[in-house]
Protein backbone atom coordinates (compact mmCIF):
# COMPACT_ATOMS: atom_id res chain seq x y z
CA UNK A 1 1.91 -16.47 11.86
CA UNK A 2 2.26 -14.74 8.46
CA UNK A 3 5.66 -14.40 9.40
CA UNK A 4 6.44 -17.90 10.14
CA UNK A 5 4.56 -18.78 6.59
CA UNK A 6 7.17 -16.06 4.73
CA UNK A 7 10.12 -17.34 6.55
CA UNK A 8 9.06 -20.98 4.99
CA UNK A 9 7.97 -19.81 1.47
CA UNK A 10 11.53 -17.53 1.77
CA UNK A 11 13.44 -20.71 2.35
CA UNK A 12 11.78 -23.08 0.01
CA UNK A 13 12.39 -20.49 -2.70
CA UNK A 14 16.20 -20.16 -2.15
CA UNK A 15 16.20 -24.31 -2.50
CA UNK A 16 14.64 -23.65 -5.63
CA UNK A 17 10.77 -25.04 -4.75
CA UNK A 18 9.34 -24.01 -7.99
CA UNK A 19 5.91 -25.02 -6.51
CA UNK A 20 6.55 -22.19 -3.84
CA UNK A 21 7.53 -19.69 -6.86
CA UNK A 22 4.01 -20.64 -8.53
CA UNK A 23 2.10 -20.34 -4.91
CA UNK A 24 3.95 -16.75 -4.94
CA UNK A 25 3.05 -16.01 -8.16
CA UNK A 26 -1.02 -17.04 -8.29
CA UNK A 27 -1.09 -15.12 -4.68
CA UNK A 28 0.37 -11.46 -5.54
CA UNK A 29 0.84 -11.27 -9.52
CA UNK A 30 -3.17 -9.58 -9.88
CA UNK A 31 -2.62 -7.05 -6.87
CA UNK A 32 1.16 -6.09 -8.06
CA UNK A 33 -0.34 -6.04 -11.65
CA UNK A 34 -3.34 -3.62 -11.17
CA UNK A 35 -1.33 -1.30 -8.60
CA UNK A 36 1.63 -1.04 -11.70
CA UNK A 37 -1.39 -0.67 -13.69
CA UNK A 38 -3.13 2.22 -12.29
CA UNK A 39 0.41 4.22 -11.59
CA UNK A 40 2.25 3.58 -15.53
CA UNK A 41 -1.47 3.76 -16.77
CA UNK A 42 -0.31 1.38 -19.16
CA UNK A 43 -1.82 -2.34 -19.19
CA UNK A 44 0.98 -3.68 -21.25
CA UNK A 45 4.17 -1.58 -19.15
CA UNK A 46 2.18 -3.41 -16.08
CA UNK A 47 2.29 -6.76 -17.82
CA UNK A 48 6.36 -6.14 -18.45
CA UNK A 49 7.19 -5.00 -15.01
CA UNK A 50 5.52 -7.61 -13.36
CA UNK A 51 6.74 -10.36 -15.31
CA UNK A 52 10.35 -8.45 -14.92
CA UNK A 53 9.97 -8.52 -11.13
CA UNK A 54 8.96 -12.22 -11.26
CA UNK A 55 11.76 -13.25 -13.64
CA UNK A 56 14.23 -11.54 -11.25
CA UNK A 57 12.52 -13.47 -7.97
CA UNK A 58 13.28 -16.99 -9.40
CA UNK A 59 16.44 -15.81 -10.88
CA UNK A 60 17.86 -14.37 -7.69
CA UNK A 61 15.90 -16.62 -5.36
CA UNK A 62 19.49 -18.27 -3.84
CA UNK A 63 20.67 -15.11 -2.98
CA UNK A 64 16.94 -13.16 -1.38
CA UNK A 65 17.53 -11.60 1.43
CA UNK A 66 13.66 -10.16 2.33
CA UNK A 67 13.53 -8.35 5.29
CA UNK A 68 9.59 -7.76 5.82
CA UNK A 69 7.14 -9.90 4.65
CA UNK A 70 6.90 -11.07 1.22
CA UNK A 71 3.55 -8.46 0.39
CA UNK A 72 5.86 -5.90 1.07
CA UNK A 73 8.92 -7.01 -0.69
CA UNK A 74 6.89 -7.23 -3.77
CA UNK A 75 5.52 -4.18 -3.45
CA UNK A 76 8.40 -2.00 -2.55
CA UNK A 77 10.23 -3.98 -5.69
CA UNK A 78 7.72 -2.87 -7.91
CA UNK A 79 7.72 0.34 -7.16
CA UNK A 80 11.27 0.57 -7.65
CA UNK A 81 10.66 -1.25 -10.99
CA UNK A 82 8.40 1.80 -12.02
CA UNK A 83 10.62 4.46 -10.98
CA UNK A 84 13.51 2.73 -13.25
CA UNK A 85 10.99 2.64 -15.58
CA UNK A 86 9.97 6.39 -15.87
CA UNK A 87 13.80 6.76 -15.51
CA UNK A 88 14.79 4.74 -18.25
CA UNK A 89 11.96 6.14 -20.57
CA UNK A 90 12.88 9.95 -19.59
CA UNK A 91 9.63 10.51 -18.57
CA UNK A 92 10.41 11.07 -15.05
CA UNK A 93 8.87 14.59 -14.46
CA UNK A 94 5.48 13.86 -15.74
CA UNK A 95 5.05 10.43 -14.60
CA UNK A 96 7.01 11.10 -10.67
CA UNK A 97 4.27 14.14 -10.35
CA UNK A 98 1.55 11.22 -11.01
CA UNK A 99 3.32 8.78 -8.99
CA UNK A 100 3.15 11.54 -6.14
CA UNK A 101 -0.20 12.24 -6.72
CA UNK A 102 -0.89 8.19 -5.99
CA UNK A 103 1.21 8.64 -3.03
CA UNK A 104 -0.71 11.02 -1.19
CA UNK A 105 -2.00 9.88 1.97
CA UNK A 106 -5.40 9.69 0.95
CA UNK A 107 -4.35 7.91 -1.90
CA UNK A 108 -1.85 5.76 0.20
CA UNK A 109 -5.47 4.89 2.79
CA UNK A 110 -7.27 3.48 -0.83
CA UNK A 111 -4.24 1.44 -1.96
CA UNK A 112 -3.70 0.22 1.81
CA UNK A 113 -7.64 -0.95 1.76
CA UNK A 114 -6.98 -2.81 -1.31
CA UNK A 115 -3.75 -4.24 -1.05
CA UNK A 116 -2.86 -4.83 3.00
CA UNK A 117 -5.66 -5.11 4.53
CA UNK A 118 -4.04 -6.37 7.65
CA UNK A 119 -1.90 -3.21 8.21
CA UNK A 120 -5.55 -1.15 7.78
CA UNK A 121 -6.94 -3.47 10.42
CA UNK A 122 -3.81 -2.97 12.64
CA UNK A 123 -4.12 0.50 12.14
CA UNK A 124 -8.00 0.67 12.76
CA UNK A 125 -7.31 -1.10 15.89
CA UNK A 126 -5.18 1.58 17.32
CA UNK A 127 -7.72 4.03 15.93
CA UNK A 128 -9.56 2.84 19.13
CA UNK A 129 -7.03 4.91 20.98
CA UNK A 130 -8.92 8.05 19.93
CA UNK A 131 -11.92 10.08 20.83
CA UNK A 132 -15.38 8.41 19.02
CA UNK A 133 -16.20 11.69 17.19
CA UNK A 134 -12.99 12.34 16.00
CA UNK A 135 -12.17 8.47 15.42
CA UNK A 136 -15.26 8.54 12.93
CA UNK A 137 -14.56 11.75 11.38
CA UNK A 138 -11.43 10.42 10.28
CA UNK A 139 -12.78 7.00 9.54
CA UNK A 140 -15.42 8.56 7.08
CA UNK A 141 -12.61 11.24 5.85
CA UNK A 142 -10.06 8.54 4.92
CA UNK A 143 -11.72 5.39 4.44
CA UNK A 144 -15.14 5.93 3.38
CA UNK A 145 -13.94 8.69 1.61
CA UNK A 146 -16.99 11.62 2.57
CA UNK A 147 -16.44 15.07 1.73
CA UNK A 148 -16.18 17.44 4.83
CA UNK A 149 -19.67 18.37 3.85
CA UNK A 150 -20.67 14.68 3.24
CA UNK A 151 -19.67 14.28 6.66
CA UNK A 152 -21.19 17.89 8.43
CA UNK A 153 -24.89 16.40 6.95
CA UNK A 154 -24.01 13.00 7.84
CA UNK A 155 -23.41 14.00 11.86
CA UNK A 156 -25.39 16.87 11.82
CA UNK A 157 -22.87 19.18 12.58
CA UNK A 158 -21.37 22.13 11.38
CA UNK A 159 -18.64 21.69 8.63
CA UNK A 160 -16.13 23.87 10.84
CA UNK A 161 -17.18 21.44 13.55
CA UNK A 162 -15.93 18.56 10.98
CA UNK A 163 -12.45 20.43 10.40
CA UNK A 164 -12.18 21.08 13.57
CA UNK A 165 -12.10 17.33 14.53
CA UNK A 166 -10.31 16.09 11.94
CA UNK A 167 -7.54 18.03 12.79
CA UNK A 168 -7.69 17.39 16.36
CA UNK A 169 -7.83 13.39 15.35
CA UNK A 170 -4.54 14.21 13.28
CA UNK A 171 -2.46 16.00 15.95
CA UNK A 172 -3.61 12.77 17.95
CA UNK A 173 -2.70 9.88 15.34
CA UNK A 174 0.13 11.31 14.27
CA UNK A 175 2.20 8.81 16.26
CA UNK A 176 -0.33 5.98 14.67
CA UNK A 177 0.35 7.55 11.03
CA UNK A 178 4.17 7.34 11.65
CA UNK A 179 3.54 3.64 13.09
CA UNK A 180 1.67 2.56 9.99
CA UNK A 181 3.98 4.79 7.39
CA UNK A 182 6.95 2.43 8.76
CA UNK A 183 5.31 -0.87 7.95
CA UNK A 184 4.78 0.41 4.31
């Protein structure tokens, strides 16, 4: 369904629907804003890449070609807009190492909660797929975000016992982390 409402919004743009632009705009400028934010730690680089990206959407709108669904496209573009950025600046080193850092899975789990909420829920679904303990080890690991001895006190179990199904829940949804790391 998403789809079918991207495929529209995608077509109405590339007639020029400046109404569609503006829907675009109102529903993805705060998210794409506070995610450049948080990376270029920079409020007013944010502002400037955002507005860049946007500028470039309606400019190039006859000739968009978006391949996933617009949530994506927008994100992806930004972060290609930020990597230009710390490019263009020579800054690269410092700010890639920081743009790693926010890149880290864990990191990647806390952005995904925030920004696409229906690949988490996706995901969570096929979390199902795994054995409870483990499923909730993982669950308070990665999305509650509980310390391994957060967790130990929380089960009443050992901490090894905690490491010891964590890992077995990643040697299981390894498959599932590939799945969900190729919708991002």
């Amino acid at each position: 369904m998403e789809q079918d409402i991207d495929i529209i919004y995608t077509n109405h743009l590339k007639k020029g629907d400046f109404k569609v632009f503006e829907a675009i705009f109102n529903t993805y400028w705060e998210s794409l804003y506070l995610y450049a934010a948080k990376i270029l730690d920079s409020e007013e680089n944010a502002r400037d890449i955002i507005q860049d990206l946007f500028v470039s959407l309606w400019e190039r709108r006859t000739h968009l070609d978006i391949q996933t669904n617009i949530r994506q496209y927008l994100f992806s573009a930004t972060r290609k807009l930020i990597l230009r950025k710390f490019r263009d600046d020579g800054l690269k080193e410092k700010h890639l190492e920081k743009f790693i850092h926010f890149s880290e899975l864990r990191s990647e789990f806390s952005l995904l909660r925030i920004e696409q909420k229906d690949i988490i829920q996706h995901f969570q679904k096929d979390l199902q797929q795994l054995p409870v303990k483990e499923r909730q080890v993982f669950e308070w690991y990665h999305f509650d975000e509980l310390s391994i001895r957060e967790i130990a006190q929380k089960s009443g179990t050992a901490e090894q016992t905690v490491r010891n199904q964590l890992s077995n829940a990643y040697r299981k949804a390894k498959p599932l982390l590939h799945k969900l790391l190729f919708f991002i």
